[in-house]
N, C-alpha and C. Protein backbone atom coordinates (compact mmCIF):
# COMPACT_ATOMS: atom_id res chain seq x y z
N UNK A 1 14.85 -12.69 23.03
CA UNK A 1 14.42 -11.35 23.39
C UNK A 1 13.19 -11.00 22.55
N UNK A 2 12.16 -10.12 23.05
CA UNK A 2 10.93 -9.91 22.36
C UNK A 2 11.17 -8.63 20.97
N UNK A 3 10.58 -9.02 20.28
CA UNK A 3 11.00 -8.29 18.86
C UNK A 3 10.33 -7.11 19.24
N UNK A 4 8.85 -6.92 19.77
CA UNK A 4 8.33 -5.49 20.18
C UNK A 4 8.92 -4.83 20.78
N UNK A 5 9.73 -5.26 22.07
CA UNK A 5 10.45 -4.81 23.00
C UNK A 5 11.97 -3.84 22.23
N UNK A 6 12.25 -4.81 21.43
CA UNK A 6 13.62 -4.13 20.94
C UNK A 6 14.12 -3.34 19.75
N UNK A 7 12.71 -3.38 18.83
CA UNK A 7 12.76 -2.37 17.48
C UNK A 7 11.15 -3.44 16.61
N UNK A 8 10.79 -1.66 15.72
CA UNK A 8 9.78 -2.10 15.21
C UNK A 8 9.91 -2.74 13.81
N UNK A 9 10.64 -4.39 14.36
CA UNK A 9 10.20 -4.95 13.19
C UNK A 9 8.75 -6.16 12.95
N UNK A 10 8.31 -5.57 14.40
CA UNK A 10 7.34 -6.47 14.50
C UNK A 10 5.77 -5.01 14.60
N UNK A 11 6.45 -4.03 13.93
CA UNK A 11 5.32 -2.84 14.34
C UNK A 11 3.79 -2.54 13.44
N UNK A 12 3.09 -2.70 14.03
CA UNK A 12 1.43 -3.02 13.41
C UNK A 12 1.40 -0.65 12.72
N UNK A 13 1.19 -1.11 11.58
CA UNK A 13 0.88 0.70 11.24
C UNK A 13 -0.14 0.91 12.54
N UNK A 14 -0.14 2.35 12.76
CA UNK A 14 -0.67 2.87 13.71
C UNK A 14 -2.14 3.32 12.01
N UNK A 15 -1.80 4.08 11.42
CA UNK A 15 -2.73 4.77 10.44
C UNK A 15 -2.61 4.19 9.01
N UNK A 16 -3.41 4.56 7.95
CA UNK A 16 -2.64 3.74 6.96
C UNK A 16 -3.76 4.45 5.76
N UNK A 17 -2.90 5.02 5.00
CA UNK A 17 -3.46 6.13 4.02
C UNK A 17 -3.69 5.85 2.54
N UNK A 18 -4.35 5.88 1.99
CA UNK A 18 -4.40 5.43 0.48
C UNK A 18 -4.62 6.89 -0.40
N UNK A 19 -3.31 7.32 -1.55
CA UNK A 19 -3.36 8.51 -2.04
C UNK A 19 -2.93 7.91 -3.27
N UNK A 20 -3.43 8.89 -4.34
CA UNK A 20 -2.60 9.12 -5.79
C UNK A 20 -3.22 7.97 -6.49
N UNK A 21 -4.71 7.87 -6.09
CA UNK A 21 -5.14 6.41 -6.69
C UNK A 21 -5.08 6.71 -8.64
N UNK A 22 -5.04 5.75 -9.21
CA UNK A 22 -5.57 6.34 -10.73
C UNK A 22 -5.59 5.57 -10.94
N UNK A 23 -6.88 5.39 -11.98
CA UNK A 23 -7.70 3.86 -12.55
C UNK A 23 -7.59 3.92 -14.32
N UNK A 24 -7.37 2.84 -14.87
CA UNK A 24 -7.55 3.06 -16.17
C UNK A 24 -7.99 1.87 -16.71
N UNK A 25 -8.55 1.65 -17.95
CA UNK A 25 -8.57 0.58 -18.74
C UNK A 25 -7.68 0.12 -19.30
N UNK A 26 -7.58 -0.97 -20.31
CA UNK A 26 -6.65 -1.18 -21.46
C UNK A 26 -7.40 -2.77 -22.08
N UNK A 27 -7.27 -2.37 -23.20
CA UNK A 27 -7.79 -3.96 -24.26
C UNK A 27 -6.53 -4.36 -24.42
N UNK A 28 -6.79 -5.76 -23.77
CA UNK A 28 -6.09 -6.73 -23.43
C UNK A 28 -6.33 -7.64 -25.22
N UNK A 29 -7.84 -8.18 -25.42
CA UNK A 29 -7.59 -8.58 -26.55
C UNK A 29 -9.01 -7.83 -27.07
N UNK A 30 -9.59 -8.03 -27.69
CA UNK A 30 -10.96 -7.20 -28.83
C UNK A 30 -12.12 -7.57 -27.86
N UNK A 31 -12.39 -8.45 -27.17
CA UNK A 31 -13.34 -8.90 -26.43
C UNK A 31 -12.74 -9.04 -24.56
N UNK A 32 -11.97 -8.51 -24.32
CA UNK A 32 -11.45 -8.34 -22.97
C UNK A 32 -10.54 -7.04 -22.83
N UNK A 33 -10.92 -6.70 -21.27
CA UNK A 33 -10.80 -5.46 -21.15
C UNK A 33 -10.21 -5.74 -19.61
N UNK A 34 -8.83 -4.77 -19.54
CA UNK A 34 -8.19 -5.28 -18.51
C UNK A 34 -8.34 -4.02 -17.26
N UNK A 35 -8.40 -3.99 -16.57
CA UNK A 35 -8.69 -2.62 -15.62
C UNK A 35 -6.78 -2.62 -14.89
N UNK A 36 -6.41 -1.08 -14.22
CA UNK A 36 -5.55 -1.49 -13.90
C UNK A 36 -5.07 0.07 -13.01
N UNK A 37 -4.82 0.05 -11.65
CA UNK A 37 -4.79 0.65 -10.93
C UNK A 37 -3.53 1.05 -10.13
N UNK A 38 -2.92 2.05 -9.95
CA UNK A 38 -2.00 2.80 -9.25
C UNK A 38 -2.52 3.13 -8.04
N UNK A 39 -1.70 3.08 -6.72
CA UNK A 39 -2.30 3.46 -5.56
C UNK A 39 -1.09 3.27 -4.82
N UNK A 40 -0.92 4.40 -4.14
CA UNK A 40 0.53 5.14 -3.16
C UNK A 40 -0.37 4.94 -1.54
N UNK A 41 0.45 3.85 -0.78
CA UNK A 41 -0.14 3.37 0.49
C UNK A 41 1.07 4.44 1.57
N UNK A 42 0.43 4.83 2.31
CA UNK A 42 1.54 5.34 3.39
C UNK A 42 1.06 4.89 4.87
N UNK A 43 1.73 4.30 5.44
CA UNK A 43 1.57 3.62 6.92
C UNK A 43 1.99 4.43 7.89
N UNK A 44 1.69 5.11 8.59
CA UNK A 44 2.02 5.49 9.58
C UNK A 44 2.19 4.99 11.03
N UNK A 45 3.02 4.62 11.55
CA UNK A 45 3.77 3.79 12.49
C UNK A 45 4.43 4.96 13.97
N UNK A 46 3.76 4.69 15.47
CA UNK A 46 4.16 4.69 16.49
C UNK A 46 4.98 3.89 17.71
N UNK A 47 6.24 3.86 17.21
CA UNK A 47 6.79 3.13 18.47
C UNK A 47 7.28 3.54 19.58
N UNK A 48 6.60 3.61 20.20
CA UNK A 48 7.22 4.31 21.48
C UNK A 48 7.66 5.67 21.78
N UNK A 49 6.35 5.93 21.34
CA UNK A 49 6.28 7.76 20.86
C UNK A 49 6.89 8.08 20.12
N UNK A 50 7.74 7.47 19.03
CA UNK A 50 8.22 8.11 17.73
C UNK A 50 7.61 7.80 16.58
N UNK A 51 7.31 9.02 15.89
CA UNK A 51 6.01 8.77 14.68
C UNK A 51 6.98 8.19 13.77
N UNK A 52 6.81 7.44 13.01
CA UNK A 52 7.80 7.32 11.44
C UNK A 52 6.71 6.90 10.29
N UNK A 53 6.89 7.12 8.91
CA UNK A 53 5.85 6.85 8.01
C UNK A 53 6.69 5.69 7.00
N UNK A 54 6.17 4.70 6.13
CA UNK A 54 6.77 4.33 5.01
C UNK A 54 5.64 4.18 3.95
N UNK A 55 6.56 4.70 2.92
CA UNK A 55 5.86 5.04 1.54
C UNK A 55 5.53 3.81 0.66
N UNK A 56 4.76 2.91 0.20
CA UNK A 56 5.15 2.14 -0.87
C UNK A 56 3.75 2.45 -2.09
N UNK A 57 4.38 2.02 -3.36
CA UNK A 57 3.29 2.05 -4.61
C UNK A 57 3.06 0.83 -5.27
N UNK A 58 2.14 0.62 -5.46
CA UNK A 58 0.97 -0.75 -5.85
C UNK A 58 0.39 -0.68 -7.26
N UNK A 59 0.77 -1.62 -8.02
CA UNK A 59 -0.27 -1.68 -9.00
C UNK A 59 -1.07 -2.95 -9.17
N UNK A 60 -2.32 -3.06 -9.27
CA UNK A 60 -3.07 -3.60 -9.57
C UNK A 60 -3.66 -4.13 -10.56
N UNK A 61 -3.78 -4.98 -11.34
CA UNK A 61 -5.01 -5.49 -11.96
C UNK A 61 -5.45 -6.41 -12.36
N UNK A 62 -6.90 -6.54 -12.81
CA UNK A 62 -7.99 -7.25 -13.14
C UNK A 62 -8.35 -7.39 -14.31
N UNK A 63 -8.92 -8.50 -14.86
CA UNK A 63 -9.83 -8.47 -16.04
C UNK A 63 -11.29 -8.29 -15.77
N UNK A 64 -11.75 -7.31 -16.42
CA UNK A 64 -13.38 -6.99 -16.52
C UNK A 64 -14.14 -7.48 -17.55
């Protein structure tokens, strides 16, 4: 049976929002510097004319 057809576990976000970003540094050691980022993704999803959203939070980081 087709997974689109029968529930969205195959559902592409319809929208997809990036909020609550916040960036910071941190010394990692005296000569490296680590960057490192918070960011709250919300997807917004239409299946079959019913809106539904899911929330998730991300952290990130890099050495600069």
């Amino acid at each position: 049976m087709n997974e689109i057809a029968t529930g969205p576990v195959s559902a592409v976000p319809l929208v997809t929002t990036h909020v609550d970003r916040v960036r910071s540094t941190e010394v990692v050691q005296e000569a490296t510097v680590k960057a490192v980022e918070e960011v709250k993704v919300i997807d917004t999803y239409d299946f079959r004319g019913v809106i539904s959203t899911a929330t998730r939070e991300h952290t990130v980081s890099w050495l600069v």
